[in-house]
Protein backbone atom coordinates (compact mmCIF):
# COMPACT_ATOMS: atom_id res chain seq x y z
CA UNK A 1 -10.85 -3.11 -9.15
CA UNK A 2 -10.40 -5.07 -5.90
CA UNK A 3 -14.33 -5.93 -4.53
CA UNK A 4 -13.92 -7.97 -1.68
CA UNK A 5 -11.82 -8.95 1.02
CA UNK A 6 -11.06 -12.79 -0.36
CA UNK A 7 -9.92 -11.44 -3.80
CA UNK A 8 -7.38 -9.49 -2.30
CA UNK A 9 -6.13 -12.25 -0.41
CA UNK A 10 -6.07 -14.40 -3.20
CA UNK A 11 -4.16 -11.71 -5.04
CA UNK A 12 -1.40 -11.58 -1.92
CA UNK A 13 -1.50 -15.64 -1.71
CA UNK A 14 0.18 -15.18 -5.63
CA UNK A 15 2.52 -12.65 -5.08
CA UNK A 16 3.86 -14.38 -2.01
CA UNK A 17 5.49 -17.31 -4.09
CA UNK A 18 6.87 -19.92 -2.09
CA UNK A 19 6.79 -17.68 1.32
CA UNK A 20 3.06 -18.62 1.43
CA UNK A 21 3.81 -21.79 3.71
CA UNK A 22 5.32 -19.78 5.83
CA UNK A 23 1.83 -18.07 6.99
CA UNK A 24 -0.35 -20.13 9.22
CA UNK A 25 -3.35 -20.83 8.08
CA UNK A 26 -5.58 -21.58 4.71
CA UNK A 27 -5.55 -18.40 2.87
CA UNK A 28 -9.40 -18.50 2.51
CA UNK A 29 -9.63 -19.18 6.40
CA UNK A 30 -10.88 -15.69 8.03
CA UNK A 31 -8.99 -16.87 10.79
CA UNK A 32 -5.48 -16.90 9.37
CA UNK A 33 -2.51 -14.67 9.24
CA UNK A 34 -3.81 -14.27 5.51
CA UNK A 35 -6.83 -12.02 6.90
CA UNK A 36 -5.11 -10.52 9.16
CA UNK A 37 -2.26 -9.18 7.41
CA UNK A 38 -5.18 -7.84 4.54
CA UNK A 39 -7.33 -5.97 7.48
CA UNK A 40 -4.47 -4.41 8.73
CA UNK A 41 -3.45 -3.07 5.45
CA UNK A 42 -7.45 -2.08 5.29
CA UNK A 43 -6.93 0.04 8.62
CA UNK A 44 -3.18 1.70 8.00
CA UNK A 45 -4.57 3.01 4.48
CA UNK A 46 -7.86 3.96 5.10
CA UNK A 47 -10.07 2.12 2.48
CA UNK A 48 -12.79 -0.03 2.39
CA UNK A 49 -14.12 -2.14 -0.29
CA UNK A 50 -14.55 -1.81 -3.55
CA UNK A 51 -11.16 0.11 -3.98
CA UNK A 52 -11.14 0.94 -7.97
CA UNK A 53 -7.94 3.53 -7.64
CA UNK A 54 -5.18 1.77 -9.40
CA UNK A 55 -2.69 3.62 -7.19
CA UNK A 56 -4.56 2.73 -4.27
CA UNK A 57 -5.02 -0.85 -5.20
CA UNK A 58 -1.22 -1.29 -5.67
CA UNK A 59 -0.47 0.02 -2.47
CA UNK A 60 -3.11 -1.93 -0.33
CA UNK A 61 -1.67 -4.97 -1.86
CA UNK A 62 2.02 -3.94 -1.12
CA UNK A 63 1.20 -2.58 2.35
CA UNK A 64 -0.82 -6.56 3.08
CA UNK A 65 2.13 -8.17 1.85
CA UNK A 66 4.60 -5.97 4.23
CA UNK A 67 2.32 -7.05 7.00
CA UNK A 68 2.66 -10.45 5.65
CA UNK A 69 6.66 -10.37 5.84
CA UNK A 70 6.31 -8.72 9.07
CA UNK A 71 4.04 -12.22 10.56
CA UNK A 72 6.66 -14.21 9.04
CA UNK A 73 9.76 -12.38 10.34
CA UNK A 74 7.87 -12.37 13.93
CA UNK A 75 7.41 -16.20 13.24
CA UNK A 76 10.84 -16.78 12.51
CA UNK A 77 12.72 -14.83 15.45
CA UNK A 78 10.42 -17.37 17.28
CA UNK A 79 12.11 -19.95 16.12
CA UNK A 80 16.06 -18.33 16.08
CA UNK A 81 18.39 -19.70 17.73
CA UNK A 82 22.09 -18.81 17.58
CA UNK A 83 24.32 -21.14 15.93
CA UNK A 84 21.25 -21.99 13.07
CA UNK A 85 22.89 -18.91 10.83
CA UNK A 86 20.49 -20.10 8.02
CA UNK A 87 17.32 -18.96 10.30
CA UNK A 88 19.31 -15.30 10.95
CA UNK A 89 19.78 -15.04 6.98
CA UNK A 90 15.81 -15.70 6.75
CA UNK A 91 15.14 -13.15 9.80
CA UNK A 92 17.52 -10.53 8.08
CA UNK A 93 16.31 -11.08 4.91
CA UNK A 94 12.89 -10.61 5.97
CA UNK A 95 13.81 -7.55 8.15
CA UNK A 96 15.28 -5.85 4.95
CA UNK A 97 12.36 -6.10 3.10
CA UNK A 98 10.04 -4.69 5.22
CA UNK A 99 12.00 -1.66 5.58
CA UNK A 100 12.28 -1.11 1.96
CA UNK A 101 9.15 -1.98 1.50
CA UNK A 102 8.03 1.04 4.31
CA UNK A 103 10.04 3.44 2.25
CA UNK A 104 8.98 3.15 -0.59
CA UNK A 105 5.33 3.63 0.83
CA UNK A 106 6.63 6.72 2.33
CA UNK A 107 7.93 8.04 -0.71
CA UNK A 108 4.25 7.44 -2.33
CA UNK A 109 3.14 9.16 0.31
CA UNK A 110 5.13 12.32 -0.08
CA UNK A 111 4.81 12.06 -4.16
CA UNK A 112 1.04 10.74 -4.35
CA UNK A 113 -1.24 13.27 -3.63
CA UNK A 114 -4.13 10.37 -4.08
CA UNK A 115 -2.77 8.26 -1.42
CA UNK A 116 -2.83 11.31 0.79
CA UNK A 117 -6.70 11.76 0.45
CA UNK A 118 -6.01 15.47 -1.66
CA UNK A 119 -8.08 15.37 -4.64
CA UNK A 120 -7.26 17.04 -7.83
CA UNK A 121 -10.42 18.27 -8.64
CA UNK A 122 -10.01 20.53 -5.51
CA UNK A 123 -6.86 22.95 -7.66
CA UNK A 124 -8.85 22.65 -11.00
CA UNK A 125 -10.06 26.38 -10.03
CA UNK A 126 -7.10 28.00 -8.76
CA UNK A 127 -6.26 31.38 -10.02
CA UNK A 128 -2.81 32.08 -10.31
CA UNK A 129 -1.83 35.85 -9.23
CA UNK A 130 -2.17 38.48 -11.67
CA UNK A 131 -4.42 38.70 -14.71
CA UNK A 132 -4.66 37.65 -17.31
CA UNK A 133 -5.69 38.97 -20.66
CA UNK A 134 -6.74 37.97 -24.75
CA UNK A 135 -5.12 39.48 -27.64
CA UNK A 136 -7.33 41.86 -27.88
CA UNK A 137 -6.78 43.54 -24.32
CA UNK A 138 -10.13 42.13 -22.68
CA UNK A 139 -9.62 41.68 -19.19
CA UNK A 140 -10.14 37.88 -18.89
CA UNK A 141 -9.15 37.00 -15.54
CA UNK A 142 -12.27 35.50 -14.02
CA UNK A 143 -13.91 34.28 -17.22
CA UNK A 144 -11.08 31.92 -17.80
CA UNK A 145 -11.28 29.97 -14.50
């Protein structure tokens, strides 16, 4: 279960790894790209605090880190210039991982009814068409849902 805002960037300033210098900004700053890549994974999703889904937690922390990569690539076409092919590798590098990143959200979109707001409780009622009946004969259609 995720509580706050500052344990969720903690939890992105670890899975970041040695890209972490490459935000500006202390992660515990609510002033930095740290914050700001969290709040807009707040916004795009939907959620507020506590989240306690584990499918929802995963995905808030994949869809801050995305945001992340996306400050950093921003940061680093700043700084491209055309014969420096080691700061296009970084920029493409960067680049492809956001994208994958964004599809595989969109796939848990499409497959996760969760992260889509539809809760299962809602179909624990649904009749299916026709009826339905015991070994005996006895109509038991409605008694059963």
């Amino acid at each position: 279960m995720i509580q706050t805002i500052d344990e969720l960037t903690e939890m992105l300033f670890r899975q970041l790894g040695q890209s972490q210098d490459l935000l500006e900004g202390d992660y515990d700053d609510e002033d930095s790209q740290w914050y700001e890549a969290v709040n807009t994974a707040l916004k795009e999703m939907g959620l507020s605090f506590p989240v306690s889904n584990p499918s929802r937690e995963f995905w808030l922390l994949a869809r801050a880190k995305r945001h992340a990569f996306d400050m950093i690539r921003t940061s680093s076409a700043r700084k491209f210039k055309y014969k420096q092919i080691n700061l296009q590798q970084r920029f493409d590098h960067f680049d492809r991982l956001i994208h994958e990143l964004d599809a595989a959200y969109l796939t848990a979109l499409e497959t996760d009814p969760d992260l889509m707001g539809i809760r299962g409780d809602l179909f624990i009622g649904f009749v299916k068409p026709g009826f339905v009946y015991s070994t005996n004969g006895v109509d038991l259609t409605y008694k059963v849902w």
